[in-house]
C-alpha atoms as a PDB file:
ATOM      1  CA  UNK A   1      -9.230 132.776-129.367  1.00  0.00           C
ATOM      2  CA  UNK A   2      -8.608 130.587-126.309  1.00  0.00           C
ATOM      3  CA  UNK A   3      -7.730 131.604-122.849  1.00  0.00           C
ATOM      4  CA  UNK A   4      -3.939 131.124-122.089  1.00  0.00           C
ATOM      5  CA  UNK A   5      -2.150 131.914-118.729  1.00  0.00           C
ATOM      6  CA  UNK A   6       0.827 133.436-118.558  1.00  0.00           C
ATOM      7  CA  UNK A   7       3.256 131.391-115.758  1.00  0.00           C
ATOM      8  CA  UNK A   8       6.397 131.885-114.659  1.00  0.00           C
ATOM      9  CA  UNK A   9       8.417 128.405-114.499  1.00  0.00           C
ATOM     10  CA  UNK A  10      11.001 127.520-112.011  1.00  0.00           C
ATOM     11  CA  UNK A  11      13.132 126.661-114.929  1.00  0.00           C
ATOM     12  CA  UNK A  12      12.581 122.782-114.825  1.00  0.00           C
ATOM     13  CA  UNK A  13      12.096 121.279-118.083  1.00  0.00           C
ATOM     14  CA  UNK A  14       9.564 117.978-118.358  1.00  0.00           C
ATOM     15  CA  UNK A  15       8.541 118.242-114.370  1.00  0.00           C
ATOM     16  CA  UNK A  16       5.639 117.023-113.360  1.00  0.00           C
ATOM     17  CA  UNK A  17       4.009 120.999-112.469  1.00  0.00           C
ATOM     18  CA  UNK A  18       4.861 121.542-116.593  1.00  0.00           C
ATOM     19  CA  UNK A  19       3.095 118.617-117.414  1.00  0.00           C
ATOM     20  CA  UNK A  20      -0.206 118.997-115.088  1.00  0.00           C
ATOM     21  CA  UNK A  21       0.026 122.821-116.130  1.00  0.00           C
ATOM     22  CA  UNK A  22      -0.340 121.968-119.696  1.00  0.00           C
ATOM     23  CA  UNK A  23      -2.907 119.190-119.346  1.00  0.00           C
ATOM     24  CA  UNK A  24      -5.043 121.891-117.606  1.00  0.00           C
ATOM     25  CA  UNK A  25      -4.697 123.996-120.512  1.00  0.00           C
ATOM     26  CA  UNK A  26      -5.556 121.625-123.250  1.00  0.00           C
ATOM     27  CA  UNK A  27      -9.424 121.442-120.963  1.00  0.00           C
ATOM     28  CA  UNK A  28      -9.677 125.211-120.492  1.00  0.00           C
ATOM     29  CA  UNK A  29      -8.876 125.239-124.775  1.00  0.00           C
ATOM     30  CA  UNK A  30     -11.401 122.776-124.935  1.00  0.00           C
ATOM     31  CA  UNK A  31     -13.673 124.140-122.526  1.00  0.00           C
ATOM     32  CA  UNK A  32     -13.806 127.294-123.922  1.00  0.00           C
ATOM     33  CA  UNK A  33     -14.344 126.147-127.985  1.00  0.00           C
ATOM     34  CA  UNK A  34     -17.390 124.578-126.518  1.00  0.00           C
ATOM     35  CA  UNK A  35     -20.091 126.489-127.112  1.00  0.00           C
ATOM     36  CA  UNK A  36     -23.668 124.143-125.276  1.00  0.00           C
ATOM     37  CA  UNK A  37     -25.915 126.623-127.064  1.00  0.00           C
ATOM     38  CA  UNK A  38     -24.220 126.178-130.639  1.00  0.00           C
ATOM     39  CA  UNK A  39     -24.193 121.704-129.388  1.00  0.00           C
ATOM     40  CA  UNK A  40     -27.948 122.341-128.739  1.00  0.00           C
ATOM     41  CA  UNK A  41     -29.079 123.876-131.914  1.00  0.00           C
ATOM     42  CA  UNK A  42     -27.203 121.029-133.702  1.00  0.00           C
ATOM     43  CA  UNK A  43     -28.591 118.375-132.077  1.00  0.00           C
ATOM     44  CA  UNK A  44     -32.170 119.987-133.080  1.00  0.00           C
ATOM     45  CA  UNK A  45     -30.866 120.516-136.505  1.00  0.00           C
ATOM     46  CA  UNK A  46     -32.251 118.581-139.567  1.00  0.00           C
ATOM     47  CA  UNK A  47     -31.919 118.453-142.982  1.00  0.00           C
ATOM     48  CA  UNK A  48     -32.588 121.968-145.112  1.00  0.00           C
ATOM     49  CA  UNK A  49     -32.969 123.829-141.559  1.00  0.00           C
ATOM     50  CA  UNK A  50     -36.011 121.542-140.530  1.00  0.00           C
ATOM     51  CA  UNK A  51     -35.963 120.381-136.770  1.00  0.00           C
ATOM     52  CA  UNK A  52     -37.100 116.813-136.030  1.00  0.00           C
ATOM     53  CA  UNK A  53     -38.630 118.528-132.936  1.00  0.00           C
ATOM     54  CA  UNK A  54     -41.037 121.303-135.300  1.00  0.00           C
ATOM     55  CA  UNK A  55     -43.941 118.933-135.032  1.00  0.00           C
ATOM     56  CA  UNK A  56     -43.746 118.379-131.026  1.00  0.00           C
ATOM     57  CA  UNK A  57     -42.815 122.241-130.927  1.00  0.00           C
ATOM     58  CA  UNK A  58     -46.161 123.220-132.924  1.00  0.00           C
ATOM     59  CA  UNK A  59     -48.307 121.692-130.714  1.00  0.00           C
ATOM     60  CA  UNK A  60     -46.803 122.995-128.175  1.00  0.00           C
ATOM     61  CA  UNK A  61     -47.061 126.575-128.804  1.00  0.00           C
ATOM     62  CA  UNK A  62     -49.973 126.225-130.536  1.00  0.00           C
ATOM     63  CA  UNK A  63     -51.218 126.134-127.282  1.00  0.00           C
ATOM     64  CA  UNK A  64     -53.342 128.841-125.754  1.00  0.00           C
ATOM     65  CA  UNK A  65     -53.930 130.068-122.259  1.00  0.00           C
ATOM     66  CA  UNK A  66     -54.137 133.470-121.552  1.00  0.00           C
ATOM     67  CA  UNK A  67     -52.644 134.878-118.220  1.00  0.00           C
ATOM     68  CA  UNK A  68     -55.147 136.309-115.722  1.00  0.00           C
ATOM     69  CA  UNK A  69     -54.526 139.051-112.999  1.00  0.00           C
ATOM     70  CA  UNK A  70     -56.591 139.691-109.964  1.00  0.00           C
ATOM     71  CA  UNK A  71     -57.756 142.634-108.104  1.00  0.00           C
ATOM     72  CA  UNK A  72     -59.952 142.997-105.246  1.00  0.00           C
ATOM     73  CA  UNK A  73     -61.558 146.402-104.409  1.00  0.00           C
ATOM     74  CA  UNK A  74     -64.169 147.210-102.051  1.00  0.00           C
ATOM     75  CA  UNK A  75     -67.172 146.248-103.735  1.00  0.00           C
ATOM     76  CA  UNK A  76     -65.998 142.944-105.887  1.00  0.00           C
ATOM     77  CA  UNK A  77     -63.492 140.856-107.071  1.00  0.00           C
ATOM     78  CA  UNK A  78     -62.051 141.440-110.882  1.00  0.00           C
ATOM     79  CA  UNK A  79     -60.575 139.423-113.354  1.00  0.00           C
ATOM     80  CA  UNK A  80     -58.770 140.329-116.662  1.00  0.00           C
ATOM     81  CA  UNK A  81     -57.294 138.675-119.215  1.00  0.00           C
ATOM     82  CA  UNK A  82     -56.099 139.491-122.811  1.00  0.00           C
ATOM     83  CA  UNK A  83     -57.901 137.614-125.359  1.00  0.00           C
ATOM     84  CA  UNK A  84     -57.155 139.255-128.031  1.00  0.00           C
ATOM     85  CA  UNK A  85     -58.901 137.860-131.543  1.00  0.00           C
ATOM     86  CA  UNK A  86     -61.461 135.730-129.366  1.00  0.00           C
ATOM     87  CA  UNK A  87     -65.092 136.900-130.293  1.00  0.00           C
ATOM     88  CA  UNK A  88     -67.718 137.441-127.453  1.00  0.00           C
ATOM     89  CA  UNK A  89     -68.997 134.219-128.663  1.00  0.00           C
ATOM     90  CA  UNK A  90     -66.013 132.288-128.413  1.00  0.00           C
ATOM     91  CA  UNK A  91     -66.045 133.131-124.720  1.00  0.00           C
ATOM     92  CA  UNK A  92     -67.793 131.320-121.701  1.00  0.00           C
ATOM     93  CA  UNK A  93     -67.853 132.355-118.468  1.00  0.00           C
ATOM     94  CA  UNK A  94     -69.521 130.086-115.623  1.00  0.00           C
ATOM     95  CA  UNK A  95     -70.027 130.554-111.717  1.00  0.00           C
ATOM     96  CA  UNK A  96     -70.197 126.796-109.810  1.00  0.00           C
ATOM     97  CA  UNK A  97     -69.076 125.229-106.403  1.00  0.00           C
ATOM     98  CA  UNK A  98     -67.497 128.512-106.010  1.00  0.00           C
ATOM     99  CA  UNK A  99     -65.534 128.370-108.888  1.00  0.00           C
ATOM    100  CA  UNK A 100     -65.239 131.135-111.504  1.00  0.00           C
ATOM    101  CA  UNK A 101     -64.482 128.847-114.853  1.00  0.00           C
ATOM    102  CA  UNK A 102     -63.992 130.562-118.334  1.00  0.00           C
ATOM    103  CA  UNK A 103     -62.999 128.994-121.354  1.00  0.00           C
ATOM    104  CA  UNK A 104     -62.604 129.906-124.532  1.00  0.00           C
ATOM    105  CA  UNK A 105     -61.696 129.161-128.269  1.00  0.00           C
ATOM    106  CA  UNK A 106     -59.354 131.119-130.656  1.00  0.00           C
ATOM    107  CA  UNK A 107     -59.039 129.524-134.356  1.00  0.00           C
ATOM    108  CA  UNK A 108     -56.009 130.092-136.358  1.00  0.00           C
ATOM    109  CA  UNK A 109     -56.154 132.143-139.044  1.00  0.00           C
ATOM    110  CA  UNK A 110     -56.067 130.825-142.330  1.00  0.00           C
ATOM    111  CA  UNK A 111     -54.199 131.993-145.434  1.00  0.00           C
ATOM    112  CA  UNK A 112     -56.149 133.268-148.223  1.00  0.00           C
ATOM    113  CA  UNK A 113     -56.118 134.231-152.364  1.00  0.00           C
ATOM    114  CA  UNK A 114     -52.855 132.119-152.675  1.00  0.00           C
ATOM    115  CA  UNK A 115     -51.062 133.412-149.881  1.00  0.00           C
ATOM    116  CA  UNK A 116     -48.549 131.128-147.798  1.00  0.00           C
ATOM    117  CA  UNK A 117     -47.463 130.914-144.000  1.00  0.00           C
ATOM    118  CA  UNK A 118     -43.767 130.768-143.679  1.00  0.00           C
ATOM    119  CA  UNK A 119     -44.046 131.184-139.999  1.00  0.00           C
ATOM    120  CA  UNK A 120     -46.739 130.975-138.033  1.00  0.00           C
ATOM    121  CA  UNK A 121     -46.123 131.555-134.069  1.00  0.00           C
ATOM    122  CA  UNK A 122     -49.313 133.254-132.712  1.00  0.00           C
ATOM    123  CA  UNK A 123     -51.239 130.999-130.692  1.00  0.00           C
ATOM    124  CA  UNK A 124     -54.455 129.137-130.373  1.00  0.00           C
ATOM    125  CA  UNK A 125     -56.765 126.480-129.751  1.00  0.00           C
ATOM    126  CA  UNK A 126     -59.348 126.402-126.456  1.00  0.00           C
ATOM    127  CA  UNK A 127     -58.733 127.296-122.973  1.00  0.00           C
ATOM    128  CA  UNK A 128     -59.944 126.440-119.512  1.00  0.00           C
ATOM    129  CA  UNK A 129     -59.222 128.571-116.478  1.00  0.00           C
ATOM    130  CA  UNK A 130     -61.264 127.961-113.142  1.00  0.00           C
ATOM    131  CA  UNK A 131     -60.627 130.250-110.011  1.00  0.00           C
ATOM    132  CA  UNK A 132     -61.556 129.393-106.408  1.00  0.00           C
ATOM    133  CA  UNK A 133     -63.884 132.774-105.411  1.00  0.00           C
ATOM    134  CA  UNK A 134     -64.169 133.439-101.730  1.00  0.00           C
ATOM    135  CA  UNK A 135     -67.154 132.835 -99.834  1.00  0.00           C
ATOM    136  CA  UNK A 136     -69.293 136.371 -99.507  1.00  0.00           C
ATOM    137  CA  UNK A 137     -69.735 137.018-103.013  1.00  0.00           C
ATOM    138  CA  UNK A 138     -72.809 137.173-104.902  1.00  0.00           C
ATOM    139  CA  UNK A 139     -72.478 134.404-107.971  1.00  0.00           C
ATOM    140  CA  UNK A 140     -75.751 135.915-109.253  1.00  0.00           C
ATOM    141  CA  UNK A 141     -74.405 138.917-110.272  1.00  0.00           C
ATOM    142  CA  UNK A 142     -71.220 137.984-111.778  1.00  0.00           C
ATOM    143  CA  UNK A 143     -70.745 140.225-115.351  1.00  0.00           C
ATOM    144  CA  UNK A 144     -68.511 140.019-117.740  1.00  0.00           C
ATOM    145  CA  UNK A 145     -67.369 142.239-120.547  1.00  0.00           C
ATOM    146  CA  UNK A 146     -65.024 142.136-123.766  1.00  0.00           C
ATOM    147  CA  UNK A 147     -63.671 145.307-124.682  1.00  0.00           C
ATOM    148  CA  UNK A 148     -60.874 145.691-127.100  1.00  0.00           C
ATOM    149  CA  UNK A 149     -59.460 142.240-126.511  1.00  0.00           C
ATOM    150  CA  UNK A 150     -59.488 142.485-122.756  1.00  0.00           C
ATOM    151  CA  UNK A 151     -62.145 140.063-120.508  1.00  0.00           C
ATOM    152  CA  UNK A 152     -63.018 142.172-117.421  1.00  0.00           C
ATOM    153  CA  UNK A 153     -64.663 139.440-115.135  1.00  0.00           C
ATOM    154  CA  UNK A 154     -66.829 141.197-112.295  1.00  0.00           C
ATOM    155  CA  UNK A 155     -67.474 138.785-109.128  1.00  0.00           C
ATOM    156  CA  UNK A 156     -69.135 141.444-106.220  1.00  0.00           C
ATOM    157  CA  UNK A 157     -69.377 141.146-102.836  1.00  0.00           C
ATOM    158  CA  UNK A 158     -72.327 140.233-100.963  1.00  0.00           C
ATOM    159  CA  UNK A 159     -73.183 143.024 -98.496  1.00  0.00           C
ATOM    160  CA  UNK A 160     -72.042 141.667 -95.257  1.00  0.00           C
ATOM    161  CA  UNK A 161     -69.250 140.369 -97.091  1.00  0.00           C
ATOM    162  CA  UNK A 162     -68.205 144.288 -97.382  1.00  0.00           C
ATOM    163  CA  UNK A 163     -65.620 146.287 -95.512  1.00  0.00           C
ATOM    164  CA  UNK A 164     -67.534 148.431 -93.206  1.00  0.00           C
ATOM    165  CA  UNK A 165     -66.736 151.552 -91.597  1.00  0.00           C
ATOM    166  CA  UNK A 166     -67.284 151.999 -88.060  1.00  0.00           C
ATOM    167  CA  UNK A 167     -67.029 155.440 -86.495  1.00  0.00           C
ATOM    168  CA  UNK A 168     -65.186 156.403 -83.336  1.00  0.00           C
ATOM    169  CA  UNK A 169     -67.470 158.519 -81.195  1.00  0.00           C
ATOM    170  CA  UNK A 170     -66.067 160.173 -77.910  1.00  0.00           C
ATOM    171  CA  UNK A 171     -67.467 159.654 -74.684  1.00  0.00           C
END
């Protein structure tokens, strides 16, 4: 149902107030029967449900790049990222130009014994993510692990590069 005001005339029929006032009306009816989601999903639209977009949209998130998060403690610097269905294998992790690069591959799964994909919205494909690693670390003993679909990235600290702790003696 539309929005309609409720106004009090000053009893004037045809004036120019009426007029304007109804004008203004007609655009809030129309403004409010327009719907830009409902426009949007019709413009997509194709024939028997199919968008004209579905093959730009499935290369687009067929895309893969997982997110990464960051924590520095005392001793190194750690990286982790969900990979989940990615093999050890399918993983490579590189130290350069103080860089920390890993990449990766995860294939899509294929259907099997006559089954059929009526959707299919996980992603994959291969990655590349490079990090800039501060200077004071020790690229030789970078270590990485995959455990339960998480990549723990290890980067530590060179020795001077540590916090140290420096006592307060009285005099």
């Amino acid at each position: 149902m539309a929005n309609v005001a409720v106004e009090r005339g000053t009893g004037e029929r045809g004036s120019r107030g009426q007029l304007a006032r109804t004008k203004e009306l007609a655009v809030e009816r129309s403004a409010a029967a327009w719907d830009p989601l409902r426009s949007m999903r019709e413009l997509i639209r194709w024939e028997r449900g199919e968008s004209f977009l579905a093959p730009l949209w499935e290369r687009v998130s067929s895309s893969f790049a997982p997110a990464f998060d960051l924590r520095e403690t005392k001793e190194s610097f750690e990286f982790r990222a969900d990979v989940p269905g990615i093999d050890a294998k399918d993983l490579e992790v590189r130290v350069a130009n103080n860089r920390l690069i890993v990449s990766g591959h995860r294939t899509a799964e294929k259907a099997e014994n006559g089954e059929t994909f009526h959707r299919y919205e996980r992603s994959h494909g291969s990655f590349t993510r490079q990090f800039r690693i501060p200077s004071g670390t020790d690229p030789e003993g970078v270590s990485a692990r995959l455990k339960d679909g998480v990549l723990r990235v290890v980067v530590p600290k060179r020795p001077e590069a540590k916090p140290k702790h420096v006592p307060v003696k009285n005099a």
